[in-house]
PDB file of N, CA and C in Angstrom:
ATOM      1  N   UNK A   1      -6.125  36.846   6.325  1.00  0.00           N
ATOM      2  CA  UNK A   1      -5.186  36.073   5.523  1.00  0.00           C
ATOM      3  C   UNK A   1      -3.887  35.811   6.292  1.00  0.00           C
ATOM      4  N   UNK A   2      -3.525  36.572   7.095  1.00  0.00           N
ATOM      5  CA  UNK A   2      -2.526  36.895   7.789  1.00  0.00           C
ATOM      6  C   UNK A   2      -2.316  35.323   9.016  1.00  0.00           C
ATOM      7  N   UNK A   3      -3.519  35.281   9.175  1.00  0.00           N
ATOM      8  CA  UNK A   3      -3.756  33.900  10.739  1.00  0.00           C
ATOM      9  C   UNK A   3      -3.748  32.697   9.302  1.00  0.00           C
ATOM     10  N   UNK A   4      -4.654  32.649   7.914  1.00  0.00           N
ATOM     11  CA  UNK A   4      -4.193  31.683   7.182  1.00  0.00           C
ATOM     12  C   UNK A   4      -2.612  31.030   7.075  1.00  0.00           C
ATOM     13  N   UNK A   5      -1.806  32.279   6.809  1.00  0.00           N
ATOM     14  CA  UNK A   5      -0.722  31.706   6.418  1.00  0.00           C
ATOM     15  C   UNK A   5       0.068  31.627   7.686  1.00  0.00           C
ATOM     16  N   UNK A   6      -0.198  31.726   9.012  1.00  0.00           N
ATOM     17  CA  UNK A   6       0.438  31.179   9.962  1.00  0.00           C
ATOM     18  C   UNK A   6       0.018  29.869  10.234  1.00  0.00           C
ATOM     19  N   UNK A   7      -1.095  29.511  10.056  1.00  0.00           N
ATOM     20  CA  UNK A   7      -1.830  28.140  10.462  1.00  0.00           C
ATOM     21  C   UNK A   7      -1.163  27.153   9.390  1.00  0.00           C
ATOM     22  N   UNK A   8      -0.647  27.929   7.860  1.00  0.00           N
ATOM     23  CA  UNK A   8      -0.032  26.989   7.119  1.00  0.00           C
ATOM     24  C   UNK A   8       1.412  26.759   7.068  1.00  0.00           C
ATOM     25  N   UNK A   9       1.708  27.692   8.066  1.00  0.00           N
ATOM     26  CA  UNK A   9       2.917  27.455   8.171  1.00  0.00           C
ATOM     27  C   UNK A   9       3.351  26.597   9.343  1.00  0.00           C
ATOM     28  N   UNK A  10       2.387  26.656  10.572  1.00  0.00           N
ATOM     29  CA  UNK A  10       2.908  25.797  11.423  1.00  0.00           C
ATOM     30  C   UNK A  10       2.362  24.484  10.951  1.00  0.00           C
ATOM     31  N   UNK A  11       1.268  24.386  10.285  1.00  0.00           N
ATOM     32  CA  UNK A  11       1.341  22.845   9.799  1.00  0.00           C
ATOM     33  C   UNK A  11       1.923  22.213   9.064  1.00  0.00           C
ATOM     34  N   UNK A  12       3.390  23.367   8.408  1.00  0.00           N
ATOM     35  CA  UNK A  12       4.466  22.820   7.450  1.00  0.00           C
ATOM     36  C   UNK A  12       5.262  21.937   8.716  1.00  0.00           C
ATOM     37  N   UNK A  13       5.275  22.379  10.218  1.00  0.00           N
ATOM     38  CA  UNK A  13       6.158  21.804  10.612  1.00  0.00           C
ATOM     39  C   UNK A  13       5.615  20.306  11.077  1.00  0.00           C
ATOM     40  N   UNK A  14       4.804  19.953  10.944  1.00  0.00           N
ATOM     41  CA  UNK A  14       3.957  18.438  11.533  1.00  0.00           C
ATOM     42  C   UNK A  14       5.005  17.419  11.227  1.00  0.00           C
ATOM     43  N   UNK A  15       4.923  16.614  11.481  1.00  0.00           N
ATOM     44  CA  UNK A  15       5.947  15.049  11.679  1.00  0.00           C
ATOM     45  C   UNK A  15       7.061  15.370  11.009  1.00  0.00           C
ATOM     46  N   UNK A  16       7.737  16.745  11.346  1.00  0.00           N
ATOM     47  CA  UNK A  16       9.123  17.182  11.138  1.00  0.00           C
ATOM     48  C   UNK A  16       9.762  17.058  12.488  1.00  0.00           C
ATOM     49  N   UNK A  17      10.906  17.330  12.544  1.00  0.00           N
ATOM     50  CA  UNK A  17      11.990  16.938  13.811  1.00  0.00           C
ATOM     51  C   UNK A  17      12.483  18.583  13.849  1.00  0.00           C
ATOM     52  N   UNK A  18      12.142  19.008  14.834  1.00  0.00           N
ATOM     53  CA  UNK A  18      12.898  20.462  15.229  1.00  0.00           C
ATOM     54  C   UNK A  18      13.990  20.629  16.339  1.00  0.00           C
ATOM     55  N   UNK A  19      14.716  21.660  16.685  1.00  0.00           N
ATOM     56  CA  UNK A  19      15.465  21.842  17.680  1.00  0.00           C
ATOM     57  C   UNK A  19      14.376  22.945  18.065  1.00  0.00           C
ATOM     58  N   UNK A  20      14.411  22.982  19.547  1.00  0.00           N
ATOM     59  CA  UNK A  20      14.031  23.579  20.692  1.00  0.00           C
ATOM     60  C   UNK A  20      14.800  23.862  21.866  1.00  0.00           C
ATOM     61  N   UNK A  21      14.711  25.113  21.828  1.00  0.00           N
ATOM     62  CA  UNK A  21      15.005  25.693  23.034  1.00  0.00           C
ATOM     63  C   UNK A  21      14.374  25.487  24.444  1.00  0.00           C
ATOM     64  N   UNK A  22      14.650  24.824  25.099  1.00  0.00           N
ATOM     65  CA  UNK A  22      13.782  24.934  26.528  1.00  0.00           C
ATOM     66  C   UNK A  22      13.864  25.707  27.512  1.00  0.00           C
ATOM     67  N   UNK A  23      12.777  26.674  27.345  1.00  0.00           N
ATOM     68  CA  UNK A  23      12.524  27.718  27.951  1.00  0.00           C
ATOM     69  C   UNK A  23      11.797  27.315  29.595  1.00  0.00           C
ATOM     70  N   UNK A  24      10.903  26.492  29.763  1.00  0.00           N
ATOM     71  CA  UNK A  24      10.597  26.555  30.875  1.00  0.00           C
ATOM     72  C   UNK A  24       9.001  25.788  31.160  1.00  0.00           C
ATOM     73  N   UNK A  25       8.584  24.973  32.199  1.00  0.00           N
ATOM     74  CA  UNK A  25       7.433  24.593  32.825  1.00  0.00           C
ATOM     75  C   UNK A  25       6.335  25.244  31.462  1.00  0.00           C
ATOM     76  N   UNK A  26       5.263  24.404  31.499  1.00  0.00           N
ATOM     77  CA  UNK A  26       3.807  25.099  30.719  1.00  0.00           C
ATOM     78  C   UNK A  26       2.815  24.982  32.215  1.00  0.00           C
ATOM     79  N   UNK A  27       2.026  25.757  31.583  1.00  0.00           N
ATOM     80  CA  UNK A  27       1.045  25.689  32.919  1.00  0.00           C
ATOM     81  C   UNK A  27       0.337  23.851  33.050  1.00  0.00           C
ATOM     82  N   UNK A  28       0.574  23.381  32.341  1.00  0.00           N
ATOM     83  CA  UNK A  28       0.640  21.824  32.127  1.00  0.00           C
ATOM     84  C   UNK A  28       1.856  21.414  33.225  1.00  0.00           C
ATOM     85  N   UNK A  29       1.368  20.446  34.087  1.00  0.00           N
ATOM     86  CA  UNK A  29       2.949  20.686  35.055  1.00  0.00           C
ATOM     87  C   UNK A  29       3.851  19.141  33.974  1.00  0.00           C
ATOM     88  N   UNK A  30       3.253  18.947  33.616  1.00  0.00           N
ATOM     89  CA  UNK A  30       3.908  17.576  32.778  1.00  0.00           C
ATOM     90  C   UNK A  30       4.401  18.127  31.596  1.00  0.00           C
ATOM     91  N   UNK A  31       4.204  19.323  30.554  1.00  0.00           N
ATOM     92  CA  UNK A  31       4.749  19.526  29.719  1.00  0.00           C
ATOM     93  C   UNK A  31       5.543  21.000  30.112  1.00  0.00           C
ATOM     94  N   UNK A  32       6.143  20.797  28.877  1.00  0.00           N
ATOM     95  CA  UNK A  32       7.370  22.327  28.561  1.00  0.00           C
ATOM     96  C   UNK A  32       7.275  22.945  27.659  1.00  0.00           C
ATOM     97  N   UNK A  33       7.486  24.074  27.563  1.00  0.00           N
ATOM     98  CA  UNK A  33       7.284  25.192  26.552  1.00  0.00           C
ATOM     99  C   UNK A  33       8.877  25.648  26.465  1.00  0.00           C
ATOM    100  N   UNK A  34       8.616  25.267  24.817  1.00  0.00           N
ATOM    101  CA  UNK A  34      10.202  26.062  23.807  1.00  0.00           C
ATOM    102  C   UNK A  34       9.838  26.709  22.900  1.00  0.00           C
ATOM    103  N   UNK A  35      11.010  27.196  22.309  1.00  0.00           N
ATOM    104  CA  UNK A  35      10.923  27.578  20.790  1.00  0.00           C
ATOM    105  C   UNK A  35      11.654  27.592  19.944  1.00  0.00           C
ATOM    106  N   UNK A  36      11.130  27.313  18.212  1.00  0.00           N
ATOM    107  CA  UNK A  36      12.132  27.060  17.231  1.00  0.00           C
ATOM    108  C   UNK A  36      13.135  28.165  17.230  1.00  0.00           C
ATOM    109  N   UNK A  37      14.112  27.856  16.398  1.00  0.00           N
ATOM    110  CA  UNK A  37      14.837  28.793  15.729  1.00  0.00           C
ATOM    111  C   UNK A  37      14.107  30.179  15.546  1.00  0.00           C
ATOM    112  N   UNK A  38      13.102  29.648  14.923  1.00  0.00           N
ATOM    113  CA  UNK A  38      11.839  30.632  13.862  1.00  0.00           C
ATOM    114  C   UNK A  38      11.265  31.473  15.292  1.00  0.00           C
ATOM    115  N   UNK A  39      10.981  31.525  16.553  1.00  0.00           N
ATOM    116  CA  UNK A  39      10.723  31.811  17.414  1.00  0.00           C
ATOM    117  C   UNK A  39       9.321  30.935  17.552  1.00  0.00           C
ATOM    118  N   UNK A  40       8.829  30.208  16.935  1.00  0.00           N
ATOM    119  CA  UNK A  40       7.316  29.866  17.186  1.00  0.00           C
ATOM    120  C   UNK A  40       7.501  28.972  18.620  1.00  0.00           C
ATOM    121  N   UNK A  41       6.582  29.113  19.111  1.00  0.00           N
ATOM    122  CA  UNK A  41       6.359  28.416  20.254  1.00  0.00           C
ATOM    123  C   UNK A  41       5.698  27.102  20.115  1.00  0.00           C
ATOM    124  N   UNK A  42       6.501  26.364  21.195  1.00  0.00           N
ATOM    125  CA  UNK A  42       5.997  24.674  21.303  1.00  0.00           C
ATOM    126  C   UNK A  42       6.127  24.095  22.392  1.00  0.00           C
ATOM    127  N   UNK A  43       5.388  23.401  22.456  1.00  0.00           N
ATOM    128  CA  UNK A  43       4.266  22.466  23.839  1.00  0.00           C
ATOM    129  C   UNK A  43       5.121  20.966  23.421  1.00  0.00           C
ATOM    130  N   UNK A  44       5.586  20.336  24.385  1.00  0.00           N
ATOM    131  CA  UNK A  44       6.452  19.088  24.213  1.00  0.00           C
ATOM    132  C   UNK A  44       6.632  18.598  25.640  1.00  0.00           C
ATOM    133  N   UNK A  45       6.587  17.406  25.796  1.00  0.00           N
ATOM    134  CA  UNK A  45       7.336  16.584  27.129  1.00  0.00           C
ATOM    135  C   UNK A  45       8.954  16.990  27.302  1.00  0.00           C
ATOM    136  N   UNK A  46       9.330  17.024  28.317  1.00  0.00           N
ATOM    137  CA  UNK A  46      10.597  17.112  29.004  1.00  0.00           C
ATOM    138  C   UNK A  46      10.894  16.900  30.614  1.00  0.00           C
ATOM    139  N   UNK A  47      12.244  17.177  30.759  1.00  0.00           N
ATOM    140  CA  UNK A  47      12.412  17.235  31.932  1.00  0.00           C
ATOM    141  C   UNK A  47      12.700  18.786  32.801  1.00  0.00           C
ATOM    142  N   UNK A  48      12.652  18.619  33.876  1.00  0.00           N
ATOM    143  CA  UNK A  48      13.505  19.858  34.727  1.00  0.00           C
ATOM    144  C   UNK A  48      14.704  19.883  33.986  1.00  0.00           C
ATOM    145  N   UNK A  49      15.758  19.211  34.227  1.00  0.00           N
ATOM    146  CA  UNK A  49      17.134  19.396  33.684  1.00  0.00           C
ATOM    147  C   UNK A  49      17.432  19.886  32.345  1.00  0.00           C
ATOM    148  N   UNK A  50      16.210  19.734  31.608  1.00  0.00           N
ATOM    149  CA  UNK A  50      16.351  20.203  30.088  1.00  0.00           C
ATOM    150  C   UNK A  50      16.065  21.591  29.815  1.00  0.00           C
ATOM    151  N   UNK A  51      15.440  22.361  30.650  1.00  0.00           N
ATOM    152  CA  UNK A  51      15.320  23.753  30.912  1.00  0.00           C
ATOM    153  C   UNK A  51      16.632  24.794  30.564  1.00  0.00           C
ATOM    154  N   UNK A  52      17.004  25.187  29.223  1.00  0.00           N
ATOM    155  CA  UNK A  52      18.052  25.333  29.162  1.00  0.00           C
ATOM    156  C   UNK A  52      19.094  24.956  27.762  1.00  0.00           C
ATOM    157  N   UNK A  53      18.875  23.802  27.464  1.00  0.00           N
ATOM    158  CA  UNK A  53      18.958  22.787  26.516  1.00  0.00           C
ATOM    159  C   UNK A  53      18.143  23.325  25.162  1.00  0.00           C
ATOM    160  N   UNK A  54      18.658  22.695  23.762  1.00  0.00           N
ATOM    161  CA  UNK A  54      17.721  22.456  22.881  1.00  0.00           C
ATOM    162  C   UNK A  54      17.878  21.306  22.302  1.00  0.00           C
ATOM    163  N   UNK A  55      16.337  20.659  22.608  1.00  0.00           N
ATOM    164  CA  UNK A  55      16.506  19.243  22.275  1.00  0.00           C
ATOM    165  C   UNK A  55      15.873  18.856  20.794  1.00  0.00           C
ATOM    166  N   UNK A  56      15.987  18.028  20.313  1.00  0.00           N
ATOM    167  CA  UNK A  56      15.191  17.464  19.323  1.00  0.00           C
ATOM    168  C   UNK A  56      13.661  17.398  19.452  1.00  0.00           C
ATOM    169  N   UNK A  57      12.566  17.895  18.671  1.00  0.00           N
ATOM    170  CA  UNK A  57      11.111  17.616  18.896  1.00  0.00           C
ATOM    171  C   UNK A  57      10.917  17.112  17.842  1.00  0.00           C
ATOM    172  N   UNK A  58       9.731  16.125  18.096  1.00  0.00           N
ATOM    173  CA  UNK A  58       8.897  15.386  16.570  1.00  0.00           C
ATOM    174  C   UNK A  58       7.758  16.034  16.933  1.00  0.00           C
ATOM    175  N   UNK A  59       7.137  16.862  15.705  1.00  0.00           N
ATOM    176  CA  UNK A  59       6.027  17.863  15.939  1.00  0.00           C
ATOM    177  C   UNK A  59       4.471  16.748  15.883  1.00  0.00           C
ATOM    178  N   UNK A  60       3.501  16.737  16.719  1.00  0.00           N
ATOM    179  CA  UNK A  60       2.992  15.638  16.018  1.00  0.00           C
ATOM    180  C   UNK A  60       1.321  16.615  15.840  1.00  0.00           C
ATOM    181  N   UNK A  61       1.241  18.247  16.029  1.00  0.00           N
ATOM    182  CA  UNK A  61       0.506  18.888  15.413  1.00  0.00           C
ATOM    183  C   UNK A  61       0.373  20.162  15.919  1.00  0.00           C
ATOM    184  N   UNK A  62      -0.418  21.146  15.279  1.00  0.00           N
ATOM    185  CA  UNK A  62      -0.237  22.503  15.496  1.00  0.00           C
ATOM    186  C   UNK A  62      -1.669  23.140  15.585  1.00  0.00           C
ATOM    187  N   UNK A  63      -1.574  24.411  15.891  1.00  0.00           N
ATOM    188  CA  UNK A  63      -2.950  25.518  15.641  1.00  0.00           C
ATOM    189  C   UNK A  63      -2.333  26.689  15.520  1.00  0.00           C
ATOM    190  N   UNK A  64      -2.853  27.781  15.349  1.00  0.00           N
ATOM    191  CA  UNK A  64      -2.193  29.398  14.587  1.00  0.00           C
ATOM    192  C   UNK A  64      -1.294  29.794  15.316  1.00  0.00           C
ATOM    193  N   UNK A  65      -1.127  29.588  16.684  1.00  0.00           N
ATOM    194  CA  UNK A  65      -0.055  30.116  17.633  1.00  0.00           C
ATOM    195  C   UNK A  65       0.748  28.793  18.339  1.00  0.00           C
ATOM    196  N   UNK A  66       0.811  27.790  18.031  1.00  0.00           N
ATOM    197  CA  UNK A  66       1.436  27.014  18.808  1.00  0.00           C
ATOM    198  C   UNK A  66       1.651  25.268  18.234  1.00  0.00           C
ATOM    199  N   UNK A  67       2.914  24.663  18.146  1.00  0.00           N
ATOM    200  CA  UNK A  67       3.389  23.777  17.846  1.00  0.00           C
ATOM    201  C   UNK A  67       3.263  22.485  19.217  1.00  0.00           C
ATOM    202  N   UNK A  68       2.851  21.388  18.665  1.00  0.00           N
ATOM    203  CA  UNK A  68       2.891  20.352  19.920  1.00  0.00           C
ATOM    204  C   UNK A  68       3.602  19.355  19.377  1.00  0.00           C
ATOM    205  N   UNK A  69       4.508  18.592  19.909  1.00  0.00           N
ATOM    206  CA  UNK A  69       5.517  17.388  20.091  1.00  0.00           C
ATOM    207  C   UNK A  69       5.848  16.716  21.168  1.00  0.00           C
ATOM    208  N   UNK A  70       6.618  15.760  20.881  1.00  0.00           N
ATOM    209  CA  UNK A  70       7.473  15.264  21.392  1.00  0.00           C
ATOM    210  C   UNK A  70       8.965  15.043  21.483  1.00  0.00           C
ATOM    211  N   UNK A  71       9.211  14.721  22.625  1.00  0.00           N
ATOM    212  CA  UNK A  71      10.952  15.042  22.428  1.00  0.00           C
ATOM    213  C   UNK A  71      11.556  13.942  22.329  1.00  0.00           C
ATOM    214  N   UNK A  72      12.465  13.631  21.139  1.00  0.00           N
ATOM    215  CA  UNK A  72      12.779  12.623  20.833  1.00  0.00           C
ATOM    216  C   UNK A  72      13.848  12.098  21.846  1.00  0.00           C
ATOM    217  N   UNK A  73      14.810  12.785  22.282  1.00  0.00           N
ATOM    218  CA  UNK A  73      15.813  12.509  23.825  1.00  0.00           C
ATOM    219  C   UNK A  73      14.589  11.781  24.858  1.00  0.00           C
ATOM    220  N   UNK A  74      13.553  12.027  24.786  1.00  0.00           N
ATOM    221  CA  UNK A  74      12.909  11.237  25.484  1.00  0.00           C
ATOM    222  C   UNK A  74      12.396  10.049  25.208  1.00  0.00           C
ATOM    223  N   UNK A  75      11.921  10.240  24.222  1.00  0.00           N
ATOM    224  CA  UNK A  75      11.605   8.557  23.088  1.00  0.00           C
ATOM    225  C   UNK A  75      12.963   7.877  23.359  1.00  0.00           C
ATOM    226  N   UNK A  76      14.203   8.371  22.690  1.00  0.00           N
ATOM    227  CA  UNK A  76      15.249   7.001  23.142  1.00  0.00           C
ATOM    228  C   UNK A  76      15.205   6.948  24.290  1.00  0.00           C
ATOM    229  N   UNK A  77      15.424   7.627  25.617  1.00  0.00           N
ATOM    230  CA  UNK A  77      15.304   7.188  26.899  1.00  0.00           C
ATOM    231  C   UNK A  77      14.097   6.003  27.368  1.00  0.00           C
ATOM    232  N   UNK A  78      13.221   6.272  26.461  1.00  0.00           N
ATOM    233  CA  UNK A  78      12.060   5.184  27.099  1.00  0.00           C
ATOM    234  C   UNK A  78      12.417   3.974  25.935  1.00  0.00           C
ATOM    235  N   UNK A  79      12.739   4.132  24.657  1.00  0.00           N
ATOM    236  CA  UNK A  79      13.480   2.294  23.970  1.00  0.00           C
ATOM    237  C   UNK A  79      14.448   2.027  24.547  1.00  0.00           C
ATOM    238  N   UNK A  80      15.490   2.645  24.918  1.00  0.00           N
ATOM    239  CA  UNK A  80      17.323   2.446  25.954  1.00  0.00           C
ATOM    240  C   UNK A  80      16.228   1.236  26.911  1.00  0.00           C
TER     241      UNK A  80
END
């Protein structure tokens, strides 16, 4: 029950907008690994320079241990 109500909780966060901490590289060399407030961990595009930063994420889905998005500082950089 315990993995239920984590799986329902990270799918509370889906096409919500979070702040993230950017913690650092994923073994993905194109994505980055942060985390909410909440400590949950999340898989998102970024840069080197953002390592450090907490940026805006749009969550666009989850599984029991881990949140995936996008970073919206990056969405306006690519409409700018």
């Amino acid at each position: 029950q315990l993995f239920d109500n984590q799986i329902a909780k990270n799918k509370s966060f889906e096409n919500k907008v979070v702040d993230v901490l950017v913690e650092n590289k994923s073994d993905e060399s194109t994505k980055f690994f942060g985390r909410t407030e909440y400590m949950t961990s999340v898989i998102f595009d970024a840069n080197d320079r953002d390592v450090g930063n907490v940026l805006k994420v749009k969550i666009k889905k989850s599984n029991q241990n881990t949140l995936f998005g996008e970073s919206l500082d990056k969405l306006e950089q690519r409409v700018a």
